[in-house]
Each structure stands twice: as structure tokens, then as C-alpha cells.
PDB file of N, CA and C in Angstrom:
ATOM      1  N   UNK A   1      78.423 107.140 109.707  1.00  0.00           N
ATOM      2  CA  UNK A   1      79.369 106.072 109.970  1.00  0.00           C
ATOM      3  C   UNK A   1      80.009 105.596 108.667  1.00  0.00           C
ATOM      4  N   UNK A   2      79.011 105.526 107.903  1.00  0.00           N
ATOM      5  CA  UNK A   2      79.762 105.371 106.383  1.00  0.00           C
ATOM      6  C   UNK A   2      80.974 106.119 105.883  1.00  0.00           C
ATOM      7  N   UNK A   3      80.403 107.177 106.149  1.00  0.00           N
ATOM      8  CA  UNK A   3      81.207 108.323 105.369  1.00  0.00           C
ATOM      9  C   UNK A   3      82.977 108.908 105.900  1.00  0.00           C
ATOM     10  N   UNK A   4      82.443 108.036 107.923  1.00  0.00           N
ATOM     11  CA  UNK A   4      83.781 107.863 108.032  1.00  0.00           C
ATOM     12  C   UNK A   4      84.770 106.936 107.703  1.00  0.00           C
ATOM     13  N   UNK A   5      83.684 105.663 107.529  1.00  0.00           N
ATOM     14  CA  UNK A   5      84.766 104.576 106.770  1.00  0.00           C
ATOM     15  C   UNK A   5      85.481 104.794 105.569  1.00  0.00           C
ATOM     16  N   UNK A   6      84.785 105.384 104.675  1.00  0.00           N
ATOM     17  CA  UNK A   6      85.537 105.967 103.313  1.00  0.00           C
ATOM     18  C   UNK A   6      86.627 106.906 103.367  1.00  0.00           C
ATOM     19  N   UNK A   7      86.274 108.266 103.805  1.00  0.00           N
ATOM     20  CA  UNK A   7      87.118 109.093 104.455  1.00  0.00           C
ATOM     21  C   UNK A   7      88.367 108.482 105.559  1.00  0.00           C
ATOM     22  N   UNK A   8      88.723 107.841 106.345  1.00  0.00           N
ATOM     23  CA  UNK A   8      89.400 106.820 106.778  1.00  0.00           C
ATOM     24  C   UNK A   8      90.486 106.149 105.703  1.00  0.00           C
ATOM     25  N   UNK A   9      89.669 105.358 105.003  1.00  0.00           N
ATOM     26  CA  UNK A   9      89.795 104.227 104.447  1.00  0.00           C
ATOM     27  C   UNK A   9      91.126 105.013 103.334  1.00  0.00           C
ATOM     28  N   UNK A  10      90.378 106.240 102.569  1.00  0.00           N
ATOM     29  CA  UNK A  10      91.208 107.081 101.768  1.00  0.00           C
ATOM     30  C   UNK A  10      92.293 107.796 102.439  1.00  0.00           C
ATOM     31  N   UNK A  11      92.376 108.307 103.580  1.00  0.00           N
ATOM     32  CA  UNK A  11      93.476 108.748 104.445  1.00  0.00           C
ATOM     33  C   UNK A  11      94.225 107.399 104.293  1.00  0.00           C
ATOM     34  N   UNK A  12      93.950 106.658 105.036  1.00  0.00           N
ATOM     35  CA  UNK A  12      95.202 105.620 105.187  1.00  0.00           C
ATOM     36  C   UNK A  12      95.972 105.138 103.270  1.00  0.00           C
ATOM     37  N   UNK A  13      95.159 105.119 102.457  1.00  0.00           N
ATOM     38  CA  UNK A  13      96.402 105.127 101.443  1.00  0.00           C
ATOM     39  C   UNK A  13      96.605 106.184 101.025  1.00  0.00           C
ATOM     40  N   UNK A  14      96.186 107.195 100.831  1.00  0.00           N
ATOM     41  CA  UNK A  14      96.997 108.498 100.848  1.00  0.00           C
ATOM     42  C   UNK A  14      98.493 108.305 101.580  1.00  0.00           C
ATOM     43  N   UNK A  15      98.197 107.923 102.747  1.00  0.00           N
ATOM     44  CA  UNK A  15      99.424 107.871 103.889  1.00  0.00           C
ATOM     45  C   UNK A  15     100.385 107.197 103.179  1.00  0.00           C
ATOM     46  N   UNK A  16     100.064 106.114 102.797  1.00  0.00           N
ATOM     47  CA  UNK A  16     100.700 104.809 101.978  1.00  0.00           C
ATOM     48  C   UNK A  16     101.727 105.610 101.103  1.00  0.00           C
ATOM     49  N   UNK A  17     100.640 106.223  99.732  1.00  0.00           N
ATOM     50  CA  UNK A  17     101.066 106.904  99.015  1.00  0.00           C
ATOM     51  C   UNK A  17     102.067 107.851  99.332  1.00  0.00           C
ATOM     52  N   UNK A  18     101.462 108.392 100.253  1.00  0.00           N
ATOM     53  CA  UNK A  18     103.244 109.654 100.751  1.00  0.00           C
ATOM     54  C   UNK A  18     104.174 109.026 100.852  1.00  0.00           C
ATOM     55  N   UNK A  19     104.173 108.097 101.579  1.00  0.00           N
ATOM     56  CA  UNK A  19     105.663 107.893 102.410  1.00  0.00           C
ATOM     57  C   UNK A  19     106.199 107.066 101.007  1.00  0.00           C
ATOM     58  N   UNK A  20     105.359 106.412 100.000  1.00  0.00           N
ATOM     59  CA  UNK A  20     106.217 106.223  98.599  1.00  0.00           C
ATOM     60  C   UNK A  20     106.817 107.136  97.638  1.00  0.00           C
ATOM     61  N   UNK A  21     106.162 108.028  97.982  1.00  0.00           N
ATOM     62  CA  UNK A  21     106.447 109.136  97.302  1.00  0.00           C
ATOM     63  C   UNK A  21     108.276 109.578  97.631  1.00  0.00           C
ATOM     64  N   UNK A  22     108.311 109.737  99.230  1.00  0.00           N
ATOM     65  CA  UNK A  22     109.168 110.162  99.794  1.00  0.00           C
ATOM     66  C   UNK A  22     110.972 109.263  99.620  1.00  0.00           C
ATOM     67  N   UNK A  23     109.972 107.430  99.278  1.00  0.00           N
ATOM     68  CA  UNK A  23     111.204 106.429  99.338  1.00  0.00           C
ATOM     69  C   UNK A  23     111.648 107.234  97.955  1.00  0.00           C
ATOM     70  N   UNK A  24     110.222 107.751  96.728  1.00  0.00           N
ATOM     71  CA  UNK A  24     111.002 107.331  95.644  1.00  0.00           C
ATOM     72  C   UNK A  24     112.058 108.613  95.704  1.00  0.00           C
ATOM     73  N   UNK A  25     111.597 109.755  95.820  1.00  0.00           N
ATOM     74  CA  UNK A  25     112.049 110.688  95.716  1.00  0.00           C
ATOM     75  C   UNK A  25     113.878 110.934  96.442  1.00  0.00           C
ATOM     76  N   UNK A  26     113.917 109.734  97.870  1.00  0.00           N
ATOM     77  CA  UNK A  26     115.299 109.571  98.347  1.00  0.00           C
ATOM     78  C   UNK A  26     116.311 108.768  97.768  1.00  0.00           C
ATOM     79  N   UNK A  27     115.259 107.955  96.891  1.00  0.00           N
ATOM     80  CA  UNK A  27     116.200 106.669  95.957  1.00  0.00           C
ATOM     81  C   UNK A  27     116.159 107.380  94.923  1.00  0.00           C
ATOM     82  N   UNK A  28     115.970 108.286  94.450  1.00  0.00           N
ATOM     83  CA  UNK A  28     116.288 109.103  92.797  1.00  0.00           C
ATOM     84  C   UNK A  28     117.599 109.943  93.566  1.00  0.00           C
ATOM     85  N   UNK A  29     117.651 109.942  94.838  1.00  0.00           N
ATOM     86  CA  UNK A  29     118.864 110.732  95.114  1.00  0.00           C
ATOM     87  C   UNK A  29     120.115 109.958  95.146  1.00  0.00           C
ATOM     88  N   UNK A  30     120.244 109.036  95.513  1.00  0.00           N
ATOM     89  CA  UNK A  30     121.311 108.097  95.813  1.00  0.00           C
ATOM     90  C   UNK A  30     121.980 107.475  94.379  1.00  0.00           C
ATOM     91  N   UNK A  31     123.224 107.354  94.576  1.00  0.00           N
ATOM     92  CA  UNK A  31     123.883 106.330  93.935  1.00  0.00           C
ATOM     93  C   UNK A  31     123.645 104.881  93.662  1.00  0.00           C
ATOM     94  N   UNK A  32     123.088 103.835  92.634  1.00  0.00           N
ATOM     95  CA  UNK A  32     123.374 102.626  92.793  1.00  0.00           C
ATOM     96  C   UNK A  32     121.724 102.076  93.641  1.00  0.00           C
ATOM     97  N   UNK A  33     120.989 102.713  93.356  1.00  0.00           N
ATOM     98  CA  UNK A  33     119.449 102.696  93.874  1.00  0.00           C
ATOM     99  C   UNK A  33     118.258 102.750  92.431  1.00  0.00           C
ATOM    100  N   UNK A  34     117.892 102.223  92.428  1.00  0.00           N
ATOM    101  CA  UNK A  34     116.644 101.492  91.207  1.00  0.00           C
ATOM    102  C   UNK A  34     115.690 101.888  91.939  1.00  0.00           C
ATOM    103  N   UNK A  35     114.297 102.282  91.610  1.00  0.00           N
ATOM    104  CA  UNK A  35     113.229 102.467  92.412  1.00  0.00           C
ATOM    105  C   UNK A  35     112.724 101.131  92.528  1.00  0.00           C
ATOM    106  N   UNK A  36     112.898 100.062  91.936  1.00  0.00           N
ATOM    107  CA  UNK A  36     112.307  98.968  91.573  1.00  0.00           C
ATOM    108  C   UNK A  36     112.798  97.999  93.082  1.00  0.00           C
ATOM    109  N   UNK A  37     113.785  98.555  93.789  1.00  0.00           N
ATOM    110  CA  UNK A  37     114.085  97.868  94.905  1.00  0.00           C
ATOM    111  C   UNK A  37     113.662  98.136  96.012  1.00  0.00           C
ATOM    112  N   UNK A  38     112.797  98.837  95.897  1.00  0.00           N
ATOM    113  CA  UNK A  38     111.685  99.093  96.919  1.00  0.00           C
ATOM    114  C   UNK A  38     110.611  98.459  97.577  1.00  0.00           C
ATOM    115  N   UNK A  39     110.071  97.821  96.199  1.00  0.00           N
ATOM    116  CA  UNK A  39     109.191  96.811  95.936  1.00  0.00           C
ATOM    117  C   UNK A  39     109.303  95.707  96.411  1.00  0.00           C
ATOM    118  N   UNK A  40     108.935  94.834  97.397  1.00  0.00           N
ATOM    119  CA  UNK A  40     109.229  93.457  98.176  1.00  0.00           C
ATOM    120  C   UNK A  40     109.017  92.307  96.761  1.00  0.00           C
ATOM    121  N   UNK A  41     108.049  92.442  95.610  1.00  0.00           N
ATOM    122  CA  UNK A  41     107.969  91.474  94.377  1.00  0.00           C
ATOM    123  C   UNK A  41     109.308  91.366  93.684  1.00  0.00           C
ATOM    124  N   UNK A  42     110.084  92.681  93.558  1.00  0.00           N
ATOM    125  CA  UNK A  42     112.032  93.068  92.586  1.00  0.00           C
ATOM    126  C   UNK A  42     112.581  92.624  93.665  1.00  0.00           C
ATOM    127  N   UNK A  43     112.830  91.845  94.832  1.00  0.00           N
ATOM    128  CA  UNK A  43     113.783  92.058  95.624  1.00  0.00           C
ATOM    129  C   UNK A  43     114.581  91.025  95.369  1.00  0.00           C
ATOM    130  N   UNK A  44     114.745  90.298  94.449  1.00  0.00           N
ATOM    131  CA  UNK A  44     115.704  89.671  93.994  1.00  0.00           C
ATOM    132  C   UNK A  44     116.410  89.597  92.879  1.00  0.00           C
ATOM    133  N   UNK A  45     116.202  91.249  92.506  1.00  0.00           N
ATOM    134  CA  UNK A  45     117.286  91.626  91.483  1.00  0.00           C
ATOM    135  C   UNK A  45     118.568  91.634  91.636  1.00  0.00           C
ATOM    136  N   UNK A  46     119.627  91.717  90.968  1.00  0.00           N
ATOM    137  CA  UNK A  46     120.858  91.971  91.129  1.00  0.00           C
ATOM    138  C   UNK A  46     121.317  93.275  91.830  1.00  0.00           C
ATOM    139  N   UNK A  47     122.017  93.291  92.477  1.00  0.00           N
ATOM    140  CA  UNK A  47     122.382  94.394  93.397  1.00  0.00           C
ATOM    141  C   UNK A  47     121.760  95.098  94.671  1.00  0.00           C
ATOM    142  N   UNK A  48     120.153  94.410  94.749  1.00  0.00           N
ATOM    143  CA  UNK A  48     119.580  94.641  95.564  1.00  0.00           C
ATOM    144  C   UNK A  48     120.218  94.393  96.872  1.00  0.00           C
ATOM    145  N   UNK A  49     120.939  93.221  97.404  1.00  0.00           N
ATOM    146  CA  UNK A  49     121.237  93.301  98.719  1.00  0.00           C
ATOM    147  C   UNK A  49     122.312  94.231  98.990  1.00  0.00           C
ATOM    148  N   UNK A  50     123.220  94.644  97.628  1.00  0.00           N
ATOM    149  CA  UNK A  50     124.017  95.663  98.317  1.00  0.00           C
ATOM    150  C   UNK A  50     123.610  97.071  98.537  1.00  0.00           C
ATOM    151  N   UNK A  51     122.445  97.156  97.816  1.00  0.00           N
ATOM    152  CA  UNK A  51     121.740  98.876  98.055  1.00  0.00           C
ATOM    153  C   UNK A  51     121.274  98.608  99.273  1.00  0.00           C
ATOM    154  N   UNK A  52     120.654  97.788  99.529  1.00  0.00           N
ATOM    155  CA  UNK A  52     119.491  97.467 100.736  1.00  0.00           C
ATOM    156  C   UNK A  52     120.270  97.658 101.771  1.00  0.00           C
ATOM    157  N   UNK A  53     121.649  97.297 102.027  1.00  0.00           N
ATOM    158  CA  UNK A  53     122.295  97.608 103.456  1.00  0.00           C
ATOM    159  C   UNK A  53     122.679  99.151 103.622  1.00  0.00           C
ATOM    160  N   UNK A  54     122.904  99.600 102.451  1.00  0.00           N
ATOM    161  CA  UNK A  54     123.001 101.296 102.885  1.00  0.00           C
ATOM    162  C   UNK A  54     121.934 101.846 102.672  1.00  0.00           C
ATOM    163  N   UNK A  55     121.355 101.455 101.560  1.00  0.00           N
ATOM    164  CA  UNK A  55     119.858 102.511 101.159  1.00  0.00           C
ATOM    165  C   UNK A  55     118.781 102.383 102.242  1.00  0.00           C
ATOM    166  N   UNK A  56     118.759 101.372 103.130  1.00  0.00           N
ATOM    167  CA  UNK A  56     117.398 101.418 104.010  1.00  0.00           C
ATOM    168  C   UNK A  56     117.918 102.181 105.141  1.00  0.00           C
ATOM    169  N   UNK A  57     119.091 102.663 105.500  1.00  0.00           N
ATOM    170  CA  UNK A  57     119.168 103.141 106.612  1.00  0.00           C
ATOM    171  C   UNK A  57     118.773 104.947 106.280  1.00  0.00           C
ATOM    172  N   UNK A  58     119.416 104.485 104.951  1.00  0.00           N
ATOM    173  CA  UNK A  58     119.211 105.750 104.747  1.00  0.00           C
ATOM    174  C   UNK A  58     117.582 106.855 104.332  1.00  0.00           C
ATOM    175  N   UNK A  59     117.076 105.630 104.049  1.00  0.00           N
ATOM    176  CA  UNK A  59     115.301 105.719 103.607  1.00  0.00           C
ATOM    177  C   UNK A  59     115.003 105.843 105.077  1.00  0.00           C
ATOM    178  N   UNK A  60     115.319 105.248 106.003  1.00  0.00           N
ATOM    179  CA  UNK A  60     114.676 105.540 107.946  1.00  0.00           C
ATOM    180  C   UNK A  60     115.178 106.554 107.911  1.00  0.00           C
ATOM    181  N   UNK A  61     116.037 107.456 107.739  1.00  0.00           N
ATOM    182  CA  UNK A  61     115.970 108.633 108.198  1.00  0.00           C
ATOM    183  C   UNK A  61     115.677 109.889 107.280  1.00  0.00           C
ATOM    184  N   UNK A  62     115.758 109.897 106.039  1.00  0.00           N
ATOM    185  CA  UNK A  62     115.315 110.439 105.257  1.00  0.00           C
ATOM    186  C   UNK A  62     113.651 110.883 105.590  1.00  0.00           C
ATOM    187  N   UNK A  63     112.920 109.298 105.559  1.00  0.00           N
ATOM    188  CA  UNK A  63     111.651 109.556 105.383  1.00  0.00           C
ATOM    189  C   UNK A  63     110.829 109.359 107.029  1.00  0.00           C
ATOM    190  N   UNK A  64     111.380 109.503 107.596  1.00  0.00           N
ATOM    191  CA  UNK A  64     111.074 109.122 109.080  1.00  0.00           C
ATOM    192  C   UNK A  64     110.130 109.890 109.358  1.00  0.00           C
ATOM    193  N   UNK A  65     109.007 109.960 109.734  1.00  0.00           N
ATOM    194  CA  UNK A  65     108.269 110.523 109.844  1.00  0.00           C
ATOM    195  C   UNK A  65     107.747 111.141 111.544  1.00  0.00           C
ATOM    196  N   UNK A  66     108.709 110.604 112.248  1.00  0.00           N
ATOM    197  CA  UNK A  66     108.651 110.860 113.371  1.00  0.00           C
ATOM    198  C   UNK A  66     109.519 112.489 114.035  1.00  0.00           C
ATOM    199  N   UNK A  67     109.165 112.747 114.999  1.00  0.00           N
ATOM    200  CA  UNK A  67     110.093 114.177 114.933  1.00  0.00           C
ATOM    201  C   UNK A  67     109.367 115.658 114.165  1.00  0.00           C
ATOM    202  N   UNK A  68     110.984 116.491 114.493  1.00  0.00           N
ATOM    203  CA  UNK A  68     109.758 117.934 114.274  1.00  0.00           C
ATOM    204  C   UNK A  68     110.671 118.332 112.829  1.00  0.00           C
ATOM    205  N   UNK A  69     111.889 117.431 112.650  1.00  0.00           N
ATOM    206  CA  UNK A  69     113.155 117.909 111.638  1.00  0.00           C
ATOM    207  C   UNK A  69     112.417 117.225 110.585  1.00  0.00           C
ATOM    208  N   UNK A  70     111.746 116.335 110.027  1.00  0.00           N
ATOM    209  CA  UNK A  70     111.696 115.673 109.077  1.00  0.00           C
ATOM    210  C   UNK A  70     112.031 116.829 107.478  1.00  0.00           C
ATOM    211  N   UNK A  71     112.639 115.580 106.687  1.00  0.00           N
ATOM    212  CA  UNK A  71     113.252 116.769 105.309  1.00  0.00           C
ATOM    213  C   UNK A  71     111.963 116.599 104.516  1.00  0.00           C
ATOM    214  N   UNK A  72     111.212 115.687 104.808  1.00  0.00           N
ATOM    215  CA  UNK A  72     110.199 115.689 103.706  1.00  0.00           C
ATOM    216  C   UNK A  72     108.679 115.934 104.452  1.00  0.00           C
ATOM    217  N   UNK A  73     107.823 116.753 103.557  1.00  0.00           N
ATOM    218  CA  UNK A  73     106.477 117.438 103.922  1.00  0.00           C
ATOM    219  C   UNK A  73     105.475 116.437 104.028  1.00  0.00           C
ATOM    220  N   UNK A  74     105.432 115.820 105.114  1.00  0.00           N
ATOM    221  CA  UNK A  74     103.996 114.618 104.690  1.00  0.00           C
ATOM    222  C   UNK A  74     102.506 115.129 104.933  1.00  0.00           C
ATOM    223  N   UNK A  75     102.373 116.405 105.731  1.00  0.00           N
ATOM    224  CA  UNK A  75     101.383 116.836 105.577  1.00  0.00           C
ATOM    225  C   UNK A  75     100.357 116.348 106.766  1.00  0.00           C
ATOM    226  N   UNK A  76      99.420 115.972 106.493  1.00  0.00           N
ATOM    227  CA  UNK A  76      98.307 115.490 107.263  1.00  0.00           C
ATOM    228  C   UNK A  76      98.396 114.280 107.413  1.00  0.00           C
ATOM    229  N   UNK A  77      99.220 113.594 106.831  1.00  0.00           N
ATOM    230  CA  UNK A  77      99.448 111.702 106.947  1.00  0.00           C
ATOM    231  C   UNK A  77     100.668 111.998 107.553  1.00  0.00           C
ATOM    232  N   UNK A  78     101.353 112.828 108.062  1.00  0.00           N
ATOM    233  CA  UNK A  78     102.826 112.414 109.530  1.00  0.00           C
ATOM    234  C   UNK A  78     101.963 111.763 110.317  1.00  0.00           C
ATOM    235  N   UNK A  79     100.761 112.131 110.832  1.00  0.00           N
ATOM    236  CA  UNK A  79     100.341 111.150 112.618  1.00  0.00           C
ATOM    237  C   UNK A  79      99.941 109.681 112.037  1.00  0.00           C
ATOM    238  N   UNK A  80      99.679 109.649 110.648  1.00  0.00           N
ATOM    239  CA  UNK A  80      99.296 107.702 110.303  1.00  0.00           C
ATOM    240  C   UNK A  80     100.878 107.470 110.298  1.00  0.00           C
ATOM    241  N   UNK A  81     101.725 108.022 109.685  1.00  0.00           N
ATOM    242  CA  UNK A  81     102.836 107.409 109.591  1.00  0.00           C
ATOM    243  C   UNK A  81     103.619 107.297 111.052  1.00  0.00           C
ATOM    244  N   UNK A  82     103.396 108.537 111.484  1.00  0.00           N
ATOM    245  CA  UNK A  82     104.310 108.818 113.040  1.00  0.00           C
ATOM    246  C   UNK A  82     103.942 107.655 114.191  1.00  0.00           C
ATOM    247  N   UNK A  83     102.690 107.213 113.968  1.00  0.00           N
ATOM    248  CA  UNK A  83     102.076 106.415 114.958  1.00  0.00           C
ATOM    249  C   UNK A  83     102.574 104.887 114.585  1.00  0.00           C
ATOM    250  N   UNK A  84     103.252 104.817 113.539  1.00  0.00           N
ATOM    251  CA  UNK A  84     103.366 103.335 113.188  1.00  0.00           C
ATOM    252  C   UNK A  84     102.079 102.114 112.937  1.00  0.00           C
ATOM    253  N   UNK A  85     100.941 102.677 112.491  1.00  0.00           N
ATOM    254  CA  UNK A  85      99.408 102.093 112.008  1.00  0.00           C
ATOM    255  C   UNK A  85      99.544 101.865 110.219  1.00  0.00           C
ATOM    256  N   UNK A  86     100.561 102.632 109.586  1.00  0.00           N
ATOM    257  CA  UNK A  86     100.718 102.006 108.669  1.00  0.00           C
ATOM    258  C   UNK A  86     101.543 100.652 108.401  1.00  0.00           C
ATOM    259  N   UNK A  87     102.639 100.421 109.583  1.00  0.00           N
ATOM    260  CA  UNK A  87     103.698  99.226 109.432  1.00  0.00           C
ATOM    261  C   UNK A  87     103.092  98.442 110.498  1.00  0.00           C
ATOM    262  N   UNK A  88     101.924  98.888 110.809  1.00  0.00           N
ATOM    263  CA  UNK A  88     101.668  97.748 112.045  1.00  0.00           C
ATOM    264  C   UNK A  88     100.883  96.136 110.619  1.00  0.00           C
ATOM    265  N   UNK A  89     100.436  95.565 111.436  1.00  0.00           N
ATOM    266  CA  UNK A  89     100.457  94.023 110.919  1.00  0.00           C
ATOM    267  C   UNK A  89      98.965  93.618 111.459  1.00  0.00           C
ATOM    268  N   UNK A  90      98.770  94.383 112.522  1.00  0.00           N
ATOM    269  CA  UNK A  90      97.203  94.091 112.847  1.00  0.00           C
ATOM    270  C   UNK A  90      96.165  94.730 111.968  1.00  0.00           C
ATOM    271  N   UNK A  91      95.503  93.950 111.329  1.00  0.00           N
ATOM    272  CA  UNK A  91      94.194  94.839 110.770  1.00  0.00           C
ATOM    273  C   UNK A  91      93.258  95.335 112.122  1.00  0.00           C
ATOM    274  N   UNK A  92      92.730  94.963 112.542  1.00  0.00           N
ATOM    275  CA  UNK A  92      91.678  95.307 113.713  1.00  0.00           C
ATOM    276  C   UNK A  92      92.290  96.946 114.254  1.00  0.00           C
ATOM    277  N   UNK A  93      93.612  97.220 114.629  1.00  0.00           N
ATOM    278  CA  UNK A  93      94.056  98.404 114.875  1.00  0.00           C
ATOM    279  C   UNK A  93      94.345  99.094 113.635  1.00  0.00           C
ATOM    280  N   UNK A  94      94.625  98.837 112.531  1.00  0.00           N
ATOM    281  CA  UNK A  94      94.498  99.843 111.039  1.00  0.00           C
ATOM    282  C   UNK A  94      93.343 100.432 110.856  1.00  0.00           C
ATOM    283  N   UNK A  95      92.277  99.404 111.179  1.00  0.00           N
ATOM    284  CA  UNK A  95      91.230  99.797 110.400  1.00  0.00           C
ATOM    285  C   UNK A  95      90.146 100.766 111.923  1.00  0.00           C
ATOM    286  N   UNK A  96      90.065 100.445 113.024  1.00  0.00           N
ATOM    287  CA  UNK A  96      89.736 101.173 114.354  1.00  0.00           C
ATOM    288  C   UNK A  96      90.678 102.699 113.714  1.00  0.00           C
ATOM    289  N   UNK A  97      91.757 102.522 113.849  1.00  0.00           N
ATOM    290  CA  UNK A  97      92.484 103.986 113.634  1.00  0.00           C
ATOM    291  C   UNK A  97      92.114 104.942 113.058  1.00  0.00           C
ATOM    292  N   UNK A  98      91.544 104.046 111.341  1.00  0.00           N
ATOM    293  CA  UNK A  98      91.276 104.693 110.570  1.00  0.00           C
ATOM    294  C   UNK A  98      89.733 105.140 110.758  1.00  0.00           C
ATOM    295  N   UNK A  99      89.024 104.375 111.026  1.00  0.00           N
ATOM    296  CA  UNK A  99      87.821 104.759 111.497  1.00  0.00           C
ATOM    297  C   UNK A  99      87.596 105.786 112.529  1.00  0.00           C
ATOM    298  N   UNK A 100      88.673 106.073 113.698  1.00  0.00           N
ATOM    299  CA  UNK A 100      88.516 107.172 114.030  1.00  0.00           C
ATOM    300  C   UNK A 100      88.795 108.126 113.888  1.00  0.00           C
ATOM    301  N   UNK A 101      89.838 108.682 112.310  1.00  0.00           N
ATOM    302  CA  UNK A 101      90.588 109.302 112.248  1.00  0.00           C
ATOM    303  C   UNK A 101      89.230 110.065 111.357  1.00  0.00           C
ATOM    304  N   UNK A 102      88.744 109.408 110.557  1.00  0.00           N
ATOM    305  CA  UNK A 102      87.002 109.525 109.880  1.00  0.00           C
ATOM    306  C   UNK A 102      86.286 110.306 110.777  1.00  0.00           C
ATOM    307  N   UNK A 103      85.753 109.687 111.593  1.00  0.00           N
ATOM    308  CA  UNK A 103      84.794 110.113 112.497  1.00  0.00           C
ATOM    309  C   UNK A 103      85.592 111.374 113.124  1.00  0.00           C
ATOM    310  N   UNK A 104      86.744 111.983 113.622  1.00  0.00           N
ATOM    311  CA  UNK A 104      87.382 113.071 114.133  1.00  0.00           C
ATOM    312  C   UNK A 104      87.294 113.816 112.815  1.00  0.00           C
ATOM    313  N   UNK A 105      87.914 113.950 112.040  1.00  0.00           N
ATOM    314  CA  UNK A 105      87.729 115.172 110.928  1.00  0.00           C
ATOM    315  C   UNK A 105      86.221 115.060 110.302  1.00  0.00           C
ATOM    316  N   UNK A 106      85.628 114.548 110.187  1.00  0.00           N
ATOM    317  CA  UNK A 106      83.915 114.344 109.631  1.00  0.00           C
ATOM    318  C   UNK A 106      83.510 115.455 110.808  1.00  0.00           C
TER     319      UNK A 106
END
């Protein structure tokens, strides 16, 4: 039971980690995009609200993790991301998820 909590626990920021990987890698593509506006702490830099109305639409589909087209490889963290358990807000369902996601590959 331990060993799935850890194992779990490390999947889910791994997951984290990808899909940052993926913002940064779509915002090094764009015009007029800072990686630093990614970050909810920078979001009141200068220019941020005008990237933010084109750049986030464009980060949802870029990094969307849903679907069979996606442009970017997430690997074994698409079903944390695809399922929406990383943007969910409930701990009690993050952490159940992750615990079974442990206990299934263990």
C-alpha cells in the first residue's frame, strides 16, 4: 500500500511536469510569449493580458491532451492529464486516482 502511494504520488507530478514541459515548449514557439507568463505568481507583468487572450487558446490545443492527434508525446501521463485529475480542485479524487493508478501498475 505504501509503495503505491509513492509510485502514485510520483506519477501525478511527473504528469504535472509534462504538460509544463509541453506549455513551455508551445510558448518558445510563439511570438510575444515569455515563459514567465505561465506562472499564476508573473501574471501581472506587462503584456501578459495581451498574450493570455491568444496564447491560452492556443496552449488548449497545442497541449490538449485529450484525443488520438495530440502534437505533443505525453506518454504514460495522457490518461492523468486526459481525465482532467490534474485540473480538478478536489484533493480526495487526486489523491484516490493516484492511489489507484499505484496499486494498477504495482
Amino acid at each position: 500500500m505504501l509503495a503505491s502511494h509513492i509510485v502514485g504520488a510520483f506519477w501525478y507530478l511527473l504528469a504535472v511536469e509534462r504538460n509544463d514541459t509541453c506549455w513551455q515548449r508551445t510558448c518558445k514557439g510563439q511570438l510575444g510569449c515569455d515563459t514567465n507568463y505561465l506562472y499564476c505568481g508573473n501574471q501581472r507583468m506587462a503584456g501578459y493580458d495581451d498574450w493570455f487572450k491568444d496564447g491560452n487558446s492556443t496552449l488548449k490545443t497545442k497541449c490538449s491532451a485529450k484525443g488520438d492527434d495530440t502534437e505533443f508525446d505525453f506518454g504514460i501521463y495522457k490518461n492523468a492529464l486526459s481525465s482532467g485529475i490534474v485540473s480538478s480542485k478536489k484533493f480526495i479524487s487526486k489523491y484516490c486516482y493516484c492511489l489507484w493508478w499505484g496499486l494498477q501498475n504495482l
